[in-house]
C-alpha atoms as a PDB file:
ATOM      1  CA  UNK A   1     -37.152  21.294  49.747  1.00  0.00           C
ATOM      2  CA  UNK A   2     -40.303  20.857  47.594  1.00  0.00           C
ATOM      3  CA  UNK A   3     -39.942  19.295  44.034  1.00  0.00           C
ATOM      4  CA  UNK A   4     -40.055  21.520  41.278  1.00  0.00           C
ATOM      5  CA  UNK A   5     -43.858  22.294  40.418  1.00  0.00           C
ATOM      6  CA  UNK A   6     -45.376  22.331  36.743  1.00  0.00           C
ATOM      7  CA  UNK A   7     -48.087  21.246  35.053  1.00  0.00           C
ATOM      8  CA  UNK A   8     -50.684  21.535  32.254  1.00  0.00           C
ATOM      9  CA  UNK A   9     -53.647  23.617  31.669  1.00  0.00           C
ATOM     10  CA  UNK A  10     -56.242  22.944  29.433  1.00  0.00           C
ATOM     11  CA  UNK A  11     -58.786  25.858  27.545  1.00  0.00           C
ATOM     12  CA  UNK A  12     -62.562  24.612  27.133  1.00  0.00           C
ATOM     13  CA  UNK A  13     -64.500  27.044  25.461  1.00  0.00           C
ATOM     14  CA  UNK A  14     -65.450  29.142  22.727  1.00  0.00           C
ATOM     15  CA  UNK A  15     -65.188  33.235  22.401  1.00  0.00           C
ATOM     16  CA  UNK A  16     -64.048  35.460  20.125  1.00  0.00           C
ATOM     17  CA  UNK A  17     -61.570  37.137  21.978  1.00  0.00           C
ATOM     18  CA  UNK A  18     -58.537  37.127  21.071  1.00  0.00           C
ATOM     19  CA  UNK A  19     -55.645  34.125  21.190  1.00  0.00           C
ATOM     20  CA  UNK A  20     -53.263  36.197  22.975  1.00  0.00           C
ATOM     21  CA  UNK A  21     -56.102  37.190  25.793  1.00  0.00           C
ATOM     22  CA  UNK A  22     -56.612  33.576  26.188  1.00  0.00           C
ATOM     23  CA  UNK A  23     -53.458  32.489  26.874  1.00  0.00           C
ATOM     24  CA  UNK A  24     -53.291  34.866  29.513  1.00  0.00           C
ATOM     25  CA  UNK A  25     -56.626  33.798  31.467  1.00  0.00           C
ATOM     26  CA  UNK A  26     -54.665  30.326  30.881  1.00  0.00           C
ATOM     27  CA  UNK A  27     -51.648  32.158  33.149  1.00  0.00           C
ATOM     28  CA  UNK A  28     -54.157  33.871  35.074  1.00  0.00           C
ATOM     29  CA  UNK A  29     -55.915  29.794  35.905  1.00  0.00           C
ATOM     30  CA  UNK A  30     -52.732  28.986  36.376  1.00  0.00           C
ATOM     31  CA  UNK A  31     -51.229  31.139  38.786  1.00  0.00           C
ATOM     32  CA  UNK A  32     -54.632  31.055  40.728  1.00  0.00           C
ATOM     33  CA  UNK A  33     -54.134  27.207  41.016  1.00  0.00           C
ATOM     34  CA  UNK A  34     -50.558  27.560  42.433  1.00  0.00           C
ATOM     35  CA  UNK A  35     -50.998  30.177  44.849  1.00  0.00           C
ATOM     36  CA  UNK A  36     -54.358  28.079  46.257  1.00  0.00           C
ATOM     37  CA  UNK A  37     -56.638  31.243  45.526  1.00  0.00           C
ATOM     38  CA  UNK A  38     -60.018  30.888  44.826  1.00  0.00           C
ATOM     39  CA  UNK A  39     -61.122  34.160  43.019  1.00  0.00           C
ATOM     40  CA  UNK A  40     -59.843  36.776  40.559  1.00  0.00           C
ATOM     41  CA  UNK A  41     -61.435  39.870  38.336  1.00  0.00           C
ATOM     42  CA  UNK A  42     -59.958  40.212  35.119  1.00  0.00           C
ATOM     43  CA  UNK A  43     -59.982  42.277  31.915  1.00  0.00           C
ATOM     44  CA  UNK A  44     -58.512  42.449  28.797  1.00  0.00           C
ATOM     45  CA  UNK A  45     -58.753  43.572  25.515  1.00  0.00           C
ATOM     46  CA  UNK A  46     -62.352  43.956  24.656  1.00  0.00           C
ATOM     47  CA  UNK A  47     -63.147  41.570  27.992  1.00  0.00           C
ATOM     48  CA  UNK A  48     -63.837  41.980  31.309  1.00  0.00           C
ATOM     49  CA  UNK A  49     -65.258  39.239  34.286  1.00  0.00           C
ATOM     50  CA  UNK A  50     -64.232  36.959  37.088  1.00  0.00           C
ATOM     51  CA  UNK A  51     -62.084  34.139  37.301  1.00  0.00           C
ATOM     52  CA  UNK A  52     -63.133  31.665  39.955  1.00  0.00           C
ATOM     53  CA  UNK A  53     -62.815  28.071  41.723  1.00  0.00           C
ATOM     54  CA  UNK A  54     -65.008  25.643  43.359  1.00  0.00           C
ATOM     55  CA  UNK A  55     -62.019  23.619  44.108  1.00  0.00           C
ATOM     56  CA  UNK A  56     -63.978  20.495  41.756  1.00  0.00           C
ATOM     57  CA  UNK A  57     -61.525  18.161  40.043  1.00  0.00           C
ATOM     58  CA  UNK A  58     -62.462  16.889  36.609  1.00  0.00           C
ATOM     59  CA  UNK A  59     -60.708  14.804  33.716  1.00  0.00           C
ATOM     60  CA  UNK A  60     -59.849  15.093  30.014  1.00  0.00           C
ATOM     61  CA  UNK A  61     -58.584  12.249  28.690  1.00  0.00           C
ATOM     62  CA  UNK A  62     -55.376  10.946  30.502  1.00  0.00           C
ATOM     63  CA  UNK A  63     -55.538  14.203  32.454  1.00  0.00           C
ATOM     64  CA  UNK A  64     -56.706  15.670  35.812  1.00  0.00           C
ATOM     65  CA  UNK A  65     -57.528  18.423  37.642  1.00  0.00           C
ATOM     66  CA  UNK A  66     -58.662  21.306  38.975  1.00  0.00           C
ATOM     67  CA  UNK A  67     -61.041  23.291  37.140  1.00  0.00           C
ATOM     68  CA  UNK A  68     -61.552  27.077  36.651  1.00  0.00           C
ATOM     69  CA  UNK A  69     -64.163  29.020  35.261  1.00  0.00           C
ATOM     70  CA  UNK A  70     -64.403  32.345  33.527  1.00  0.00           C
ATOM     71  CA  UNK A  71     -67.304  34.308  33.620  1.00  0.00           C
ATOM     72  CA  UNK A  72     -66.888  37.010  31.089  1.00  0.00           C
ATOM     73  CA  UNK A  73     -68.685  39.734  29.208  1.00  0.00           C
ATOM     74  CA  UNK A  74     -67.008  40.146  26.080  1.00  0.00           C
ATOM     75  CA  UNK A  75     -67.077  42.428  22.916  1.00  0.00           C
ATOM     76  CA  UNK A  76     -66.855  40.124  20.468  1.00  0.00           C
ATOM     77  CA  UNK A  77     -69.233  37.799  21.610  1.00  0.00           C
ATOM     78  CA  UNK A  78     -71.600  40.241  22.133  1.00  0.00           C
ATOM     79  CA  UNK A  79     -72.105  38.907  25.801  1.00  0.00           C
ATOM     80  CA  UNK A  80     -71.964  36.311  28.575  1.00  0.00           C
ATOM     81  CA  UNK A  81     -69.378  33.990  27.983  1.00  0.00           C
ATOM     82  CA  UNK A  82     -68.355  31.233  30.005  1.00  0.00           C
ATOM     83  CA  UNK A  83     -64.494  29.414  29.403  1.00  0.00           C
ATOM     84  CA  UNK A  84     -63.322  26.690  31.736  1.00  0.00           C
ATOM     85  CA  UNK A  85     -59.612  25.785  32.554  1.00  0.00           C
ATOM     86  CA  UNK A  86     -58.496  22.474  33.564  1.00  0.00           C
ATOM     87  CA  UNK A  87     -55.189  23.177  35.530  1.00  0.00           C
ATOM     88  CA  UNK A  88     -52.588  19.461  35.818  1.00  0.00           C
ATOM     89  CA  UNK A  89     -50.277  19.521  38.579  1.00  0.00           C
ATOM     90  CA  UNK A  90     -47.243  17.360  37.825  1.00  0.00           C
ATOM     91  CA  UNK A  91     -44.793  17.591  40.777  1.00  0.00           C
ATOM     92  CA  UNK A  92     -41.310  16.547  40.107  1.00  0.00           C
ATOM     93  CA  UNK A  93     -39.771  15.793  43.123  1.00  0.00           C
ATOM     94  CA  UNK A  94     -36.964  12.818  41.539  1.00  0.00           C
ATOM     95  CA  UNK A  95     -36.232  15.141  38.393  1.00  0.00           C
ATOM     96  CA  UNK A  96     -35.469  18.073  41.604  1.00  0.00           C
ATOM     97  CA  UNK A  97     -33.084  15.311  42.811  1.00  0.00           C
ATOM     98  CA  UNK A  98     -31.699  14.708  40.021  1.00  0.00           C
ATOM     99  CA  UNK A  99     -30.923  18.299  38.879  1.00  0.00           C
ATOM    100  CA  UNK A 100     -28.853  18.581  42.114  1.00  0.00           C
ATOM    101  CA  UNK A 101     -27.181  15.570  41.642  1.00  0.00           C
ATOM    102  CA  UNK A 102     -26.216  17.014  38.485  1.00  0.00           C
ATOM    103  CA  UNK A 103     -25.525  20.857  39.597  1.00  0.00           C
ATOM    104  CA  UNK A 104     -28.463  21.431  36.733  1.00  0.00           C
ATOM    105  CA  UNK A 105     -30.425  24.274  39.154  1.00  0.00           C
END
């Protein structure tokens, strides 16, 4: 059985939409990361573009990954706007271990 999968994913940017519109292109990156997709459309609230992948890794700090970009029109910004995710895979196969060891699943 595979480990238990999680990560982090990181928000580079700037637009005015909303907070709550992105943290869900952040779910959206996310969930296009661990289903290995490579392209998305999305819209939100006063949004609307593509979410995409060129399957490049990059780093931030102690951190890397794989890196999404957003190409948006937006409302707010009165435009093109472009926000890039950083998605970190941290696979936990020895805290999966240990979880059955303990009965903790």
């Amino acid at each position: 059985m595979p480990g238990l999968r999680w990560g982090f994913t990181f928000l580079l940017g700037n637009s005015l939409i909303s907070n709550d519109e992105k943290l869900k292109l952040v779910a959206e990156a996310t969930v296009l990361y661990f289903k290995g997709l490579d392209r998305t459309e999305v819209s939100g609230a006063g949004y609307e573009g593509v979410l995409h992948t060129k399957h490049e890794w990059k780093i931030i700090g102690g951190f890397a990954g794989q890196q999404f970009d957003a190409d948006l029109d937006t409302e707010a910004d009165e435009g093109k706007v472009r926000l890039r995710f950083l998605v970190s895979e941290q696979t936990l196969r020895e805290a999966k271990n240990e979880a059955e060891r303990y009965n903790l699943n």
